[in-house]
C-alpha atoms as a PDB file:
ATOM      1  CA  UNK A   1      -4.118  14.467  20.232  1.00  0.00           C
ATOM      2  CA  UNK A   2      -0.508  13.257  21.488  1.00  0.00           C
ATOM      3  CA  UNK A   3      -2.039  11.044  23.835  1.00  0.00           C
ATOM      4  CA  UNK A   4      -3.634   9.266  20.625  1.00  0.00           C
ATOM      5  CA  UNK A   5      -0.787   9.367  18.535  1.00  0.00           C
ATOM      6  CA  UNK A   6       1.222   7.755  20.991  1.00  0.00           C
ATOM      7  CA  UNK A   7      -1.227   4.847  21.568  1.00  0.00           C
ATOM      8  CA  UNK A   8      -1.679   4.127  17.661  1.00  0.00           C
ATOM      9  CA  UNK A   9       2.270   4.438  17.391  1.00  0.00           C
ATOM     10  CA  UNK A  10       2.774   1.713  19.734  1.00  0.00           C
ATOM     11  CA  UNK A  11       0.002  -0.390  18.502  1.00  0.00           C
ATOM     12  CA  UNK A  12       1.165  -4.584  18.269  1.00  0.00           C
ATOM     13  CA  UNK A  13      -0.713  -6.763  15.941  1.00  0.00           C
ATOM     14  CA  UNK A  14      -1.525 -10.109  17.128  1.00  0.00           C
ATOM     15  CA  UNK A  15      -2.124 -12.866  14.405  1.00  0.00           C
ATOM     16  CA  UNK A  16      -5.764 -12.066  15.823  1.00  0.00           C
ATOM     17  CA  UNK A  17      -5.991  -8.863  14.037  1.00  0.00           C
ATOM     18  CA  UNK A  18      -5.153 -11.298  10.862  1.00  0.00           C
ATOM     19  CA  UNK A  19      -8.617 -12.776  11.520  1.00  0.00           C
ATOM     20  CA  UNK A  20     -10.693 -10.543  13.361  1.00  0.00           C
ATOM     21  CA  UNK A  21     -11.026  -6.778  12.519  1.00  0.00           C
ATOM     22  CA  UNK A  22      -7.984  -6.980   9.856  1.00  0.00           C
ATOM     23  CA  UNK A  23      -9.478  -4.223   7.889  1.00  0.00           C
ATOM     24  CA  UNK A  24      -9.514  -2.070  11.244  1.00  0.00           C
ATOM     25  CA  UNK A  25      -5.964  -3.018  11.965  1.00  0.00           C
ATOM     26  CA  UNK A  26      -4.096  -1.864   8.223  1.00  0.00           C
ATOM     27  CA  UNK A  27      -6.358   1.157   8.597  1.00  0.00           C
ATOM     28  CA  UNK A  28      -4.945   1.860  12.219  1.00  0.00           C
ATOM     29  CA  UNK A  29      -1.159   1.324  10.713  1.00  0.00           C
ATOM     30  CA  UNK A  30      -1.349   3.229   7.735  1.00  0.00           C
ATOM     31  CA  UNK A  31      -2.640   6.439   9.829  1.00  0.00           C
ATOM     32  CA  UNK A  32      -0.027   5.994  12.027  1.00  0.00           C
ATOM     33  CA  UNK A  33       2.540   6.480   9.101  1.00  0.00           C
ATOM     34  CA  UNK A  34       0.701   9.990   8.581  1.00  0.00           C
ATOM     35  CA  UNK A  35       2.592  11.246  11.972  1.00  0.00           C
ATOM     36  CA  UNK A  36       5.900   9.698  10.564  1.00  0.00           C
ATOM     37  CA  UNK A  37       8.566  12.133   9.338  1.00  0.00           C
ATOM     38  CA  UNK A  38       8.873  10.295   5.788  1.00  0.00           C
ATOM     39  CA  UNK A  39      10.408  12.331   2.609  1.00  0.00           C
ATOM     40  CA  UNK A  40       9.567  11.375  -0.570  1.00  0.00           C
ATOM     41  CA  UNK A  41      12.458   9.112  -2.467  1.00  0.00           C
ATOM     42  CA  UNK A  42      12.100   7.049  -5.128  1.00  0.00           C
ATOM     43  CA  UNK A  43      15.463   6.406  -5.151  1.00  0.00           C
ATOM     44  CA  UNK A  44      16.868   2.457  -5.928  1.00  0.00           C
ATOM     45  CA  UNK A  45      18.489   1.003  -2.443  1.00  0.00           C
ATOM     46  CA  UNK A  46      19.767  -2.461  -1.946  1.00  0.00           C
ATOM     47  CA  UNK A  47      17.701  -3.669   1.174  1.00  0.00           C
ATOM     48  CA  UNK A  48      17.651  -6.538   3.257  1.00  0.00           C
ATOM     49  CA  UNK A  49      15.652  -9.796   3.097  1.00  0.00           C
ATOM     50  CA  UNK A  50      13.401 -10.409   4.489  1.00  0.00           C
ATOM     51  CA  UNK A  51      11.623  -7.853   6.118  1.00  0.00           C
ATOM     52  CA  UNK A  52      14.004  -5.197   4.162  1.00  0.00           C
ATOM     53  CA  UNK A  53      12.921  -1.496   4.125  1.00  0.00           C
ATOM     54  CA  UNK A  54      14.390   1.780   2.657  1.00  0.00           C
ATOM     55  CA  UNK A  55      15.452   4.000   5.912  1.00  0.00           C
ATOM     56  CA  UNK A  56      12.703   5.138   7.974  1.00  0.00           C
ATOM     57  CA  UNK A  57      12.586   8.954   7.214  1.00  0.00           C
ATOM     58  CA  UNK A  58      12.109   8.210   2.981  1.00  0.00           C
ATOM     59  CA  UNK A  59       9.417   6.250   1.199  1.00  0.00           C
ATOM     60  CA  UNK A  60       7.512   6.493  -2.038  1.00  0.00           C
ATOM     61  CA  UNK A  61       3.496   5.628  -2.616  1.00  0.00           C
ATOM     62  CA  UNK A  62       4.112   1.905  -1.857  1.00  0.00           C
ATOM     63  CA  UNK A  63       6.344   1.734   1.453  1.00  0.00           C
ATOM     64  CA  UNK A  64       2.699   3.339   2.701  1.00  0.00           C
ATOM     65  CA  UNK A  65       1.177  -0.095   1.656  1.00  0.00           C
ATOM     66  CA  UNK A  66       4.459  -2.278   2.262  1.00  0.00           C
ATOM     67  CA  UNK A  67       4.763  -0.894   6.093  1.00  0.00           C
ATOM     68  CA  UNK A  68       1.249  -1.164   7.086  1.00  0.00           C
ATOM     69  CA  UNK A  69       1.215  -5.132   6.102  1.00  0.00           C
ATOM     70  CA  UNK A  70       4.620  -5.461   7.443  1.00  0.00           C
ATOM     71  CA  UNK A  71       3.287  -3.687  11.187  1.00  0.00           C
ATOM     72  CA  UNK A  72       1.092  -6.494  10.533  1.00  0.00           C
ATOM     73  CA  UNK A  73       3.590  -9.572  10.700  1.00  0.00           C
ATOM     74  CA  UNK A  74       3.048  -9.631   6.269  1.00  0.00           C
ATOM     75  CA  UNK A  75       6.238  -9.204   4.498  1.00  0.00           C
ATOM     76  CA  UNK A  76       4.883  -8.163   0.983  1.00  0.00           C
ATOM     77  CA  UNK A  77       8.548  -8.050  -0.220  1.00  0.00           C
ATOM     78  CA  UNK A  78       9.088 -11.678   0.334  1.00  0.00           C
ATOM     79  CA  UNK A  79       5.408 -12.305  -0.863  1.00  0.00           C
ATOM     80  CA  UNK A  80       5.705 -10.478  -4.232  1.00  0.00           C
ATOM     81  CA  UNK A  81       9.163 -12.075  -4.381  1.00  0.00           C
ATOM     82  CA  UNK A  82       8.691 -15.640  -4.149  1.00  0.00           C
ATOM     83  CA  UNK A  83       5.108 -15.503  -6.481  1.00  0.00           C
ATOM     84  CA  UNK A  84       7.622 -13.552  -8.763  1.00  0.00           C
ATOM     85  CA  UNK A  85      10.512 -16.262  -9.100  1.00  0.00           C
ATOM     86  CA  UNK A  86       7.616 -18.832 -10.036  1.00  0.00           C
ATOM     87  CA  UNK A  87       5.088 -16.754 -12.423  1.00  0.00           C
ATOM     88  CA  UNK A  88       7.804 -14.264 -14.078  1.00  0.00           C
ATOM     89  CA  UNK A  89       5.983 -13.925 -17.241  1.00  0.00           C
ATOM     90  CA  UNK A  90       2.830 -12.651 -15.314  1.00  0.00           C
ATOM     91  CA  UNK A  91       4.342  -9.626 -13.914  1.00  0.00           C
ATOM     92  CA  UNK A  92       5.300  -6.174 -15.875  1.00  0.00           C
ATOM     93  CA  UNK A  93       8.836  -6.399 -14.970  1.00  0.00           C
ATOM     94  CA  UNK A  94       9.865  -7.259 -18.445  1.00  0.00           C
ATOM     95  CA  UNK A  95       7.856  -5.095 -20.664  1.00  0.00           C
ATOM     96  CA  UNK A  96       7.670  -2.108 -18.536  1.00  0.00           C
ATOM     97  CA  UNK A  97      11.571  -1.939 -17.055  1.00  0.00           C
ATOM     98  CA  UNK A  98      13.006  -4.622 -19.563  1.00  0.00           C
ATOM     99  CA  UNK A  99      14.531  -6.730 -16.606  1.00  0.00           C
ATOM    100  CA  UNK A 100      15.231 -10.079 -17.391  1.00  0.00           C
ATOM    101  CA  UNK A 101      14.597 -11.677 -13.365  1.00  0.00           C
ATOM    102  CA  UNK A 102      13.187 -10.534 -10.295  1.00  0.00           C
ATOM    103  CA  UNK A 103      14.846  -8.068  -8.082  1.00  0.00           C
ATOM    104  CA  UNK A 104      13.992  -8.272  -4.075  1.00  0.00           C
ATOM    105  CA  UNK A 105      15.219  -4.739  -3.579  1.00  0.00           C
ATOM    106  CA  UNK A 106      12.289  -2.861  -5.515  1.00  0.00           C
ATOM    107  CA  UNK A 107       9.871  -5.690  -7.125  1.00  0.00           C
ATOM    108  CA  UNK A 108       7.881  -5.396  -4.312  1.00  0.00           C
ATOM    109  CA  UNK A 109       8.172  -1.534  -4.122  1.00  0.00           C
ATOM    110  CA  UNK A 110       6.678  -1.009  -8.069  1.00  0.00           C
ATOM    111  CA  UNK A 111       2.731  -0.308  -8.383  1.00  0.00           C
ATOM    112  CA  UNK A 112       2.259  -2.318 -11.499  1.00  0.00           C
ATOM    113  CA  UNK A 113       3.948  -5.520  -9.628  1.00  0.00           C
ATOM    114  CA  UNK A 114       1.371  -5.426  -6.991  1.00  0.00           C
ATOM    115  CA  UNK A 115      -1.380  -4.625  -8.897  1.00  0.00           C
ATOM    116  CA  UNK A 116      -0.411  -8.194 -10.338  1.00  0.00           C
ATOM    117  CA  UNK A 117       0.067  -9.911  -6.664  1.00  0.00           C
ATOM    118  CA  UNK A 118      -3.675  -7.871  -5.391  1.00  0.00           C
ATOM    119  CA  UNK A 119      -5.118  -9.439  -8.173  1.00  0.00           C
ATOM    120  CA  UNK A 120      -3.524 -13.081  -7.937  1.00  0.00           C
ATOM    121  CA  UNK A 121      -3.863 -13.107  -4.072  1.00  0.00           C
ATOM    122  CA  UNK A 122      -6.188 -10.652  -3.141  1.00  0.00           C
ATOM    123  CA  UNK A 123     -10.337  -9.804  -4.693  1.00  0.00           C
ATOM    124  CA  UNK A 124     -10.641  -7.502  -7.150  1.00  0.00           C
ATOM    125  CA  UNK A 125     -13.589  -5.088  -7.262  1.00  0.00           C
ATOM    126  CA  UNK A 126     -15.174  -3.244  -9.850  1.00  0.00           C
ATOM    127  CA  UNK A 127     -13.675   0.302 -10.268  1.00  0.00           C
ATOM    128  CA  UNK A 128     -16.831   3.194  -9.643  1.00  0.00           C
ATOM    129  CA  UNK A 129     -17.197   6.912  -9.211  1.00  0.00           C
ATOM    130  CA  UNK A 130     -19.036   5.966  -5.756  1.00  0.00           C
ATOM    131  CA  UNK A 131     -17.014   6.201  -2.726  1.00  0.00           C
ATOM    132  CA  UNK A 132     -19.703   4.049  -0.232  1.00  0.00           C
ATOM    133  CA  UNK A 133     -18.207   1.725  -2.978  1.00  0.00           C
ATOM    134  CA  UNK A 134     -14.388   1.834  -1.495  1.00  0.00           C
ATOM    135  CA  UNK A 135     -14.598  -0.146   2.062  1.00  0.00           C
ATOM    136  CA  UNK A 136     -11.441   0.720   4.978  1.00  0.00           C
ATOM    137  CA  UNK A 137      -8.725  -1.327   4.204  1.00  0.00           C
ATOM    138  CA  UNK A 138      -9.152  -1.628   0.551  1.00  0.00           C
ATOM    139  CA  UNK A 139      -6.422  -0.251  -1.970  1.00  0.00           C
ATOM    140  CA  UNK A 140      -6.875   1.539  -4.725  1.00  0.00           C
ATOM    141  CA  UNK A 141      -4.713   2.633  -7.499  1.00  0.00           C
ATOM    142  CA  UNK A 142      -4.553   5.875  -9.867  1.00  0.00           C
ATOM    143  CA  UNK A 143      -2.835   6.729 -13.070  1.00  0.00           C
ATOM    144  CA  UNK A 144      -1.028  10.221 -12.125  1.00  0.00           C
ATOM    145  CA  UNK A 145      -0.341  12.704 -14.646  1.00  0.00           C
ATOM    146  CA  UNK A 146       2.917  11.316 -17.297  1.00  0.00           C
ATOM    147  CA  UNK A 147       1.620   7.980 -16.459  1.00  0.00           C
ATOM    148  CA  UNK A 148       2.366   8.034 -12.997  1.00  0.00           C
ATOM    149  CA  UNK A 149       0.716   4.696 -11.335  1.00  0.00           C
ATOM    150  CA  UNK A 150       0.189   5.726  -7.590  1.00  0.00           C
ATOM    151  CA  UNK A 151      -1.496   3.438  -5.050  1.00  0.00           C
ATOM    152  CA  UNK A 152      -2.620   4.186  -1.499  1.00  0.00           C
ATOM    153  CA  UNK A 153      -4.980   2.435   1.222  1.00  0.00           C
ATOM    154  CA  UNK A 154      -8.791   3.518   2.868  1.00  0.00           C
ATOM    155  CA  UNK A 155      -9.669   4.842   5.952  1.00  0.00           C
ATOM    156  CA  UNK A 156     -12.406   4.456   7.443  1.00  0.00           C
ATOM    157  CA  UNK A 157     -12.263   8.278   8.166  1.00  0.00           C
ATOM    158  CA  UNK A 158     -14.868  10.319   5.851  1.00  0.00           C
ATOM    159  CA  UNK A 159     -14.824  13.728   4.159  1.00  0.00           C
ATOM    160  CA  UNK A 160     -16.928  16.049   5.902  1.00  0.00           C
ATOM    161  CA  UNK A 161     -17.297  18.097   2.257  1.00  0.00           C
ATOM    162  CA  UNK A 162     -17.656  15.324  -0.359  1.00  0.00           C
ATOM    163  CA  UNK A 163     -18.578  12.487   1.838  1.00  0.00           C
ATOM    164  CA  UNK A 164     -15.621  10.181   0.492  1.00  0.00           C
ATOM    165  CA  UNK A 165     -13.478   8.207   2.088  1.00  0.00           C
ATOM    166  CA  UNK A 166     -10.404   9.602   2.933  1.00  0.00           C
ATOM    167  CA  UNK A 167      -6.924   7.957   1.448  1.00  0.00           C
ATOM    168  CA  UNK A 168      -3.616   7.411   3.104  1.00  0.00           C
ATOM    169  CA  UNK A 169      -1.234   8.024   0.375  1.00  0.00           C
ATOM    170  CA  UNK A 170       2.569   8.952  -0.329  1.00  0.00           C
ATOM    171  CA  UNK A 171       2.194  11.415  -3.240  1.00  0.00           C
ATOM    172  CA  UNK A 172       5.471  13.965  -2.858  1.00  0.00           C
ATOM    173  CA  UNK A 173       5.048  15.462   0.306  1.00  0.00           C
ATOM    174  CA  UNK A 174       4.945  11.803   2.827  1.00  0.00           C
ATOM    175  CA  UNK A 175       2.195   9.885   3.992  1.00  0.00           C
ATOM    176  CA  UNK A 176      -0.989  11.553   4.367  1.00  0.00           C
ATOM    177  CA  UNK A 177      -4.382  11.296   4.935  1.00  0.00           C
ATOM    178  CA  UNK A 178      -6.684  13.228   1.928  1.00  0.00           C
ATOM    179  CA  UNK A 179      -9.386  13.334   0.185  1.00  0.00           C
ATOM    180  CA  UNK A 180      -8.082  12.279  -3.100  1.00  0.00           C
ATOM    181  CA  UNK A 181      -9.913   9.254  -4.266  1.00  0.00           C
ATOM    182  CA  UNK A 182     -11.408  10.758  -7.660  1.00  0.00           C
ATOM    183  CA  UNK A 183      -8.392  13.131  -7.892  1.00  0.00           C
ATOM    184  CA  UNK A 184      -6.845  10.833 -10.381  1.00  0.00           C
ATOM    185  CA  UNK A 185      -8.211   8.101 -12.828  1.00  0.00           C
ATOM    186  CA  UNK A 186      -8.308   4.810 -10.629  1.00  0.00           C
ATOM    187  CA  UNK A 187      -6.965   2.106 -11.972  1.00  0.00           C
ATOM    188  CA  UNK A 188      -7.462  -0.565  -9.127  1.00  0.00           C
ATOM    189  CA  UNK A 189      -9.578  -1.507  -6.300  1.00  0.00           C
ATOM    190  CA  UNK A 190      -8.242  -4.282  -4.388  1.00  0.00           C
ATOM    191  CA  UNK A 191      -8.827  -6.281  -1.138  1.00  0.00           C
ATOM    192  CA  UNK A 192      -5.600  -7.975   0.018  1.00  0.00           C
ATOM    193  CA  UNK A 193      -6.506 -10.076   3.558  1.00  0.00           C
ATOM    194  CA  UNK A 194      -3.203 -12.624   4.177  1.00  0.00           C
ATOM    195  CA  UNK A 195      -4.577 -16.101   5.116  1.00  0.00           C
ATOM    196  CA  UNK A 196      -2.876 -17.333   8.323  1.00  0.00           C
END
């Protein structure tokens, strides 16, 4: 088991992975955040950019997504950014945190934003109570409890009990891998490959 974690940990992404096997290649990064020490924090921090993260040891729901495209050479905070500056109107940023322009610190870091980019950038499948229906690689996002949205990514691992896939996710406790997919109501189901 060490040796294995140690292998995945120091996994490099080519641009090949981009093309060939990408959906084995975010699945293989977002298990490796599973064996990171992450806390949960949703705190606000003023990051860098590009390529800005929150320290290494906190995250929330989406630095699960964020980091596994960024261990990929995709920097979702510029991505979300730029689409942002141009298309302000078709984000949430307005009517659900009554901000009058983007911000490059958290846009990027807020479910409802990408659930806007996924959709713009990405494909867009129907939402089903069938999990041979959710493919590795594909995101999903729930509705918690106090309308909560949550997001997290597929494995291609499988629940020996229920036969779903299992989720990497960031729900209080750091990244893990669960069964969890029809925990919550799903709100989302979204492909996001990153043309060349």
């Amino acid at each position: 088991m060490i040796r294995r974690f140690l292998f995945i940990a120091t996994i490099v992404f080519s641009q090949d992975a981009l093309s060939d096997g990408f959906e084995q290649a975010i699945v293989l990064a977002a298990l490796d955040q599973t064996h990171q020490n992450v806390r949960y924090d949703g705190s606000y921090f003023s990051i860098a950019y590009p390529n800005g993260d929150v320290p290494a040891n906190v995250g929330v729901c989406t630095d699960v997504i964020i980091r596994s495209y960024r261990k990929l050479g995709v920097d979702l905070q510029v991505l979300v950014h730029e689409d942002m500056v141009k298309n302000f109107r078709l984000y949430p940023s307005k009517r659900l945190w009554g901000l009058k322009s983007t911000d490059r610190n958290i846009d990027h870091r807020r479910v409802p934003n990408l659930q806007v980019f996924f959709t713009r950038y990405g494909k867009v499948f129907p939402v089903t109570d069938q999990g041979q229906d959710y493919a590795p690689g594909d995101i999903v996002t729930w509705m918690l409890p106090g309308n909560l949205p949550h997001i997290g990514i597929v494995t291609d691992k499988i629940s020996r009990s229920t036969g779903n896939p299992l989720i990497v996710h960031n729900i209080g406790a750091g990244p893990k891998l669960e069964d969890m997919i029809f925990s919550y109501k799903i709100t989302g189901h979204y492909r996001y490959v990153p043309h060349k």
